[in-house]
Protein backbone atom coordinates (compact mmCIF):
# COMPACT_ATOMS: atom_id res chain seq x y z
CA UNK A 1 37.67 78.11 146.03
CA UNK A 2 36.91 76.57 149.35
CA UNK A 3 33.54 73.60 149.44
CA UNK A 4 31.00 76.16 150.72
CA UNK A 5 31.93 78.95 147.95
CA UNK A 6 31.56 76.33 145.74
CA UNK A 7 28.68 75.23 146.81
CA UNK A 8 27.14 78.87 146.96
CA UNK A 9 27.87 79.26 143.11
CA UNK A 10 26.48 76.16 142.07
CA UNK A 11 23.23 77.01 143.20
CA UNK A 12 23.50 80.58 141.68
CA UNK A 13 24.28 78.98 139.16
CA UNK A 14 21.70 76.56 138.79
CA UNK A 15 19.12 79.37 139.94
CA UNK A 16 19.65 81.16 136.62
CA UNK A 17 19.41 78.28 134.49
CA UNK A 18 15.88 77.91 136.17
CA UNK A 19 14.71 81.43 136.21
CA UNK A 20 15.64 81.23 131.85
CA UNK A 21 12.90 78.43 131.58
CA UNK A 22 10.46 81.54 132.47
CA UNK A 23 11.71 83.37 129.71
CA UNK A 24 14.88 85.50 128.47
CA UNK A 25 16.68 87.72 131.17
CA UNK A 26 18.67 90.75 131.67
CA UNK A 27 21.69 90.93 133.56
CA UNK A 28 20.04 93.27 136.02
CA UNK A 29 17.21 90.98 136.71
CA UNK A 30 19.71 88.01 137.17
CA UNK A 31 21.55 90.11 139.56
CA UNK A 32 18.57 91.20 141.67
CA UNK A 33 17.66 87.52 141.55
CA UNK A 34 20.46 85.75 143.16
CA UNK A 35 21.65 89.24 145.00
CA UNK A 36 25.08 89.31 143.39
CA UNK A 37 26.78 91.89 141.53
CA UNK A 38 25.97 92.42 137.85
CA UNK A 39 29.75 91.97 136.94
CA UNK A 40 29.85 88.05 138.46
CA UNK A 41 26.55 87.56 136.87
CA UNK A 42 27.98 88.39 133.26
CA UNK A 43 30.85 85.69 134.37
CA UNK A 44 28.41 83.06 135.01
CA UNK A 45 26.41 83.76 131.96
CA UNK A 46 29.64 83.09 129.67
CA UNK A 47 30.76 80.53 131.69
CA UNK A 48 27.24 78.67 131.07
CA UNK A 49 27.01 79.81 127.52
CA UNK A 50 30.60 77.98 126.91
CA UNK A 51 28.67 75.02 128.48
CA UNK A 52 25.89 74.95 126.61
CA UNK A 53 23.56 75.38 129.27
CA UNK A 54 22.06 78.71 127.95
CA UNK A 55 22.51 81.56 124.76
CA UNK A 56 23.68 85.17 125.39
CA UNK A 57 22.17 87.92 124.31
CA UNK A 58 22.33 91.33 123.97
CA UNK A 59 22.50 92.28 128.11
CA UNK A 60 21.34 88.75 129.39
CA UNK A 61 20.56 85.55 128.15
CA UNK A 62 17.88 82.93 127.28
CA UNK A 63 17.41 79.63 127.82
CA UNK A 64 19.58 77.16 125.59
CA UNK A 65 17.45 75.92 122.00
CA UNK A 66 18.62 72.42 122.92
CA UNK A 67 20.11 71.11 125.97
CA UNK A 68 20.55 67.50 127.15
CA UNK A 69 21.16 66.88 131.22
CA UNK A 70 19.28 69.38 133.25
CA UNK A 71 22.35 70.97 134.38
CA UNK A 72 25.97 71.09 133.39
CA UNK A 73 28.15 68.65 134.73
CA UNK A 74 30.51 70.97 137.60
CA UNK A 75 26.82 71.83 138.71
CA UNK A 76 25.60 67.94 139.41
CA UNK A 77 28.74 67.08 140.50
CA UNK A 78 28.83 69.59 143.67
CA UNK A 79 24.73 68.85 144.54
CA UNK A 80 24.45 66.27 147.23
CA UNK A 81 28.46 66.13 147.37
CA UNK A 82 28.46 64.47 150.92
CA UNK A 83 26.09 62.20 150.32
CA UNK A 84 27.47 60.66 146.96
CA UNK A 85 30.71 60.43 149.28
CA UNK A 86 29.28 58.37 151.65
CA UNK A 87 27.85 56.34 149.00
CA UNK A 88 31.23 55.82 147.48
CA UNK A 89 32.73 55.04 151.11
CA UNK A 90 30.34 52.14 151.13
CA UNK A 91 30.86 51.23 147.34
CA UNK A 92 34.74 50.81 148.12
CA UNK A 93 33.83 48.26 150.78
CA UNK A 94 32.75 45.72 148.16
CA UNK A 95 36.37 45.88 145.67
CA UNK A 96 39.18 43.69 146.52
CA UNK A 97 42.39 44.54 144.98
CA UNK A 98 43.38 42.14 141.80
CA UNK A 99 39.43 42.46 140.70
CA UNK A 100 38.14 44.14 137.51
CA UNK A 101 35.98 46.90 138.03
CA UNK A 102 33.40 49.01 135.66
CA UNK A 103 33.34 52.49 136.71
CA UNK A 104 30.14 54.00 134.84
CA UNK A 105 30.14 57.92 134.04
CA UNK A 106 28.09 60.32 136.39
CA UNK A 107 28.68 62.22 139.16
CA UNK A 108 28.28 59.46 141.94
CA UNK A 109 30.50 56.61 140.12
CA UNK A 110 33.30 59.26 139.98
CA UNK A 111 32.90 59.49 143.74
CA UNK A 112 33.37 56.06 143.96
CA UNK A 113 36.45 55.96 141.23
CA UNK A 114 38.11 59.02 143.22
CA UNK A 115 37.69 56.13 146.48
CA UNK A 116 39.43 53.55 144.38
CA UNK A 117 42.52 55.73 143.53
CA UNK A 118 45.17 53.46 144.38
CA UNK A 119 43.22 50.25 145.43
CA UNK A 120 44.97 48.36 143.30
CA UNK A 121 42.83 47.18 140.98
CA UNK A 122 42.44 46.83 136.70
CA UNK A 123 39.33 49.32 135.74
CA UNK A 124 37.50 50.19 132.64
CA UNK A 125 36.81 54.27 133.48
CA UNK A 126 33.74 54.67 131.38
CA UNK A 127 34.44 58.81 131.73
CA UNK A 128 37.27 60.88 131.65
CA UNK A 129 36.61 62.14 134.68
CA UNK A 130 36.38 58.93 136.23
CA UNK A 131 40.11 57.66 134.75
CA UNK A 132 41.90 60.61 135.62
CA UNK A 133 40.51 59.92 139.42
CA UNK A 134 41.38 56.23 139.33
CA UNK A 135 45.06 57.46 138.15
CA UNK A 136 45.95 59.92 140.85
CA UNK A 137 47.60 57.95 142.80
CA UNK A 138 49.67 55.10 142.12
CA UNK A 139 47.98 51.23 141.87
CA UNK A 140 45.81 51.24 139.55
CA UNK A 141 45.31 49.15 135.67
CA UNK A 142 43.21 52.25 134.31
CA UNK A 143 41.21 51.20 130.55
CA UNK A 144 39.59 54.15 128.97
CA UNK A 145 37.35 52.88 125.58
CA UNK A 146 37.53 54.25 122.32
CA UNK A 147 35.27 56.46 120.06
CA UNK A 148 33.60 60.03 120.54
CA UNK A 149 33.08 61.70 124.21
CA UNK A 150 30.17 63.57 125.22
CA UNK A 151 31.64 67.12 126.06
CA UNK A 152 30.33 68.33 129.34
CA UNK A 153 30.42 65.13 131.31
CA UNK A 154 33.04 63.39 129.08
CA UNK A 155 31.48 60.11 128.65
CA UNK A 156 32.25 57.46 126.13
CA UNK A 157 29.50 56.63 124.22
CA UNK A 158 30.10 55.34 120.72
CA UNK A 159 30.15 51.54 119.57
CA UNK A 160 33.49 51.66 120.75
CA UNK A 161 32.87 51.77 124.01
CA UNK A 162 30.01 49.37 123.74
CA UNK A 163 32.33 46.82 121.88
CA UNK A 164 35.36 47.19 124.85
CA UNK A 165 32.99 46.38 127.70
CA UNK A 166 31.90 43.73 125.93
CA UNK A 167 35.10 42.37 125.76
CA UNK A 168 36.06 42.23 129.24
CA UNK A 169 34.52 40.59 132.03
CA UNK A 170 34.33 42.21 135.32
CA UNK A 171 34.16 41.57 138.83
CA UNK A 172 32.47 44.07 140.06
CA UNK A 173 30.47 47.02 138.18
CA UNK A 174 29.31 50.55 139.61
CA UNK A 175 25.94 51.77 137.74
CA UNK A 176 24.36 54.86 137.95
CA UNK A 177 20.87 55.67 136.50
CA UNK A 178 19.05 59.17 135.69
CA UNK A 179 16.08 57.53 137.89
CA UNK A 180 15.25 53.79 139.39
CA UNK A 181 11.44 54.09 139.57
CA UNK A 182 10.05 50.50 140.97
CA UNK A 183 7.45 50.69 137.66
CA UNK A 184 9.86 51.83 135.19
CA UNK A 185 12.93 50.20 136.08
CA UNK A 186 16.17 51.83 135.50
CA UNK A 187 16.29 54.79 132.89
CA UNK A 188 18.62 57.51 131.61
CA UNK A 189 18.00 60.49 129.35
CA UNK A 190 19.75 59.31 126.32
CA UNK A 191 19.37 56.14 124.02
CA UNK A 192 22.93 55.62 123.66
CA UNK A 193 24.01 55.70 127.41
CA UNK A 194 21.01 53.16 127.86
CA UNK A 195 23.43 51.24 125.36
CA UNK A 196 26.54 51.79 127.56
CA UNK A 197 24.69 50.25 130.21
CA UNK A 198 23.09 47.56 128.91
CA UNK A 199 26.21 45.96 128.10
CA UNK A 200 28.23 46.83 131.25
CA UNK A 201 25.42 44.85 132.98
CA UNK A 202 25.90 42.07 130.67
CA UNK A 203 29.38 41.84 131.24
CA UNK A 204 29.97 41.95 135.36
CA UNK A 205 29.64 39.16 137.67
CA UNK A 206 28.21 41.73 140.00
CA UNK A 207 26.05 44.98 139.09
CA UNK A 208 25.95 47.74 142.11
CA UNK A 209 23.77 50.40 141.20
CA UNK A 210 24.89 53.35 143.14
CA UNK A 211 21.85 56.01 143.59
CA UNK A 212 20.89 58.63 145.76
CA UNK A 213 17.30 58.49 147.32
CA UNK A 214 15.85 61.10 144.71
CA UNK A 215 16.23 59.23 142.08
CA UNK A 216 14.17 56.39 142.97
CA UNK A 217 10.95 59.02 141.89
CA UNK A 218 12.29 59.61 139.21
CA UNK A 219 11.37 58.27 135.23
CA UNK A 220 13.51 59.46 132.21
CA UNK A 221 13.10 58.09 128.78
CA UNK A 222 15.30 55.22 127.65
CA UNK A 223 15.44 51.92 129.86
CA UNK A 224 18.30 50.36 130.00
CA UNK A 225 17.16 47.63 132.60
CA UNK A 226 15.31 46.61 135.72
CA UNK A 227 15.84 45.45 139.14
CA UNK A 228 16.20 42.17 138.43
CA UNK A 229 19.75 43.00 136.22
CA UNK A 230 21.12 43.94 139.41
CA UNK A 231 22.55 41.97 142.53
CA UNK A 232 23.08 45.17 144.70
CA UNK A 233 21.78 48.78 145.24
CA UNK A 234 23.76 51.32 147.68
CA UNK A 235 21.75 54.16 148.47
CA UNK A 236 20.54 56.36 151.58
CA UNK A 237 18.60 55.49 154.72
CA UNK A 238 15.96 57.80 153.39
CA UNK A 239 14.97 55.99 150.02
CA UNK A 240 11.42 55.12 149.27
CA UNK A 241 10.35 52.03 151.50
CA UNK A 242 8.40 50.84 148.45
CA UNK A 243 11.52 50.84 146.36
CA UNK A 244 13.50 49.08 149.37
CA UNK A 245 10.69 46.20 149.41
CA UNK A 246 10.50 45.74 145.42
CA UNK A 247 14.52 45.46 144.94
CA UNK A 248 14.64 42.77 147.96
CA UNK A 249 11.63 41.25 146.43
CA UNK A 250 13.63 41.19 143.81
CA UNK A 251 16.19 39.31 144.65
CA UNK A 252 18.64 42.66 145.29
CA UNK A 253 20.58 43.12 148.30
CA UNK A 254 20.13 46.16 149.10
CA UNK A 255 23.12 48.43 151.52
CA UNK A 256 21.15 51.66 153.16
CA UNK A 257 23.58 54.53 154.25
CA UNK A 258 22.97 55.70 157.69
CA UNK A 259 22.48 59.75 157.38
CA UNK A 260 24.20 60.00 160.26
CA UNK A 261 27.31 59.24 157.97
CA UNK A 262 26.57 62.07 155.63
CA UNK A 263 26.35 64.52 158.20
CA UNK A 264 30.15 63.31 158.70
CA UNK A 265 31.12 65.10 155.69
């Protein structure tokens, strides 16, 4: 499946997710929603049933009882795919090879660890996702923590994660956040990822939180620090001025990504 295709079913995709917060749906309505065949739409509704993201029933679906990120993982991960690769251009400028790095799980650290395939350097992949990009080429120390994963994004997140970052000591640390609000500070959806993070701060000699613009509007509900935890913020040319002004107030340098580069991609 070629980008664009891809791209084209992620937002079908993430159209019928939306459409089941209205209420269950038939197949038929799904179909005449997103303007696909009825056949592809029973794919996608077992492919996101599988995921969690939603329940079958009998000739459509309904929205899941209980479901934790907005969307499934594949889905974030294709959404603003050129900019979270220009972002991890930019990240890659900061690593040396020989340094320790902290590669946090979401969708725009694993941009960054699929950069630093090969860079020669010792990481701690704080996903699955993220070690199995760090490995693909040859040149890499790759550390994955023990305890549990989280299923769809496969994310450590057990003390035993918590208790392997803390002890190491890295050079360099890439952070990602659910949202980076000026008031709120930096925030993710779940207490124990605000854990994870909390202790990967702790433990670098430099924090990069590594965000696209959207997020700085954003608020979720466990903090896991502020601006002042951090010593640099990639992001777009586009962010929030205000946000801009409070990190360098802050003390944060702060690298803006010309669009111009996205647009490359």
């Amino acid at each position: 499946m070629d980008h664009n295709n891809h791209v084209q079913r992620s937002k079908r995709l993430k159209a019928i997710i939306r459409a089941l917060d209205n209420g269950p749906r038939r197949v038929v309505e799904l179909a005449e929603l997103t303007g696909t065949s009825a056949i592809t739409i029973r794919r996608d509704l077992t492919e996101l049933a599988e995921r969690g993201a939603l329940e079958r029933t009998h000739g459509g679906a309904k929205a899941a009882s209980a479901r934790g990120a907005e969307f499934p993982f594949v889905l974030r991960e294709s959404e603003l795919y050129a900019t979270k690769v220009a972002l991890a251009q930019a990240g890659r400028e900061l690593v040396h090879g020989g340094q320790s790095v902290l590669i946090d799980n979401g969708t725009t650290t694993l941009a960054v660890a699929r950069e630093l395939a090969g860079a020669g350097v010792t990481t701690l992949a704080l996903s699955l996702h993220a070690a199995a990009a760090l490995a693909s080429r040859p040149g890499n120390e790759v550390i994955v923590p023990g305890g549990t994963i989280e299923g769809d994004d496969l994310s450590f997140t057990g003390i035993g994660a918590m208790e392997t970052i803390r002890a190491m000591r890295f050079d360099i640390a890439f952070i990602g956040a659910c949202s980076a609000d000026p008031a709120h500070g930096l925030t993710v959806a779940t207490w124990p990822d605000a854990q994870i993070k909390r202790a990967a701060l702790e433990s670098s000699a430099r924090t990069v939180l590594i965000t696209t613009a959207t997020k700085f509007s954003r608020t979720s509900a466990h903090r896991f620090g502020s601006y002042d935890d951090l010593d640099t913020i990639i992001t777009t040319a586009d962010a929030p001025v205000s946000a801009i002004y409070e990190a360098r107030q802050a003390g944060v340098e702060v690298i803006t990504v010309p669009l111009s580069a996205i647009l490359d991609h």
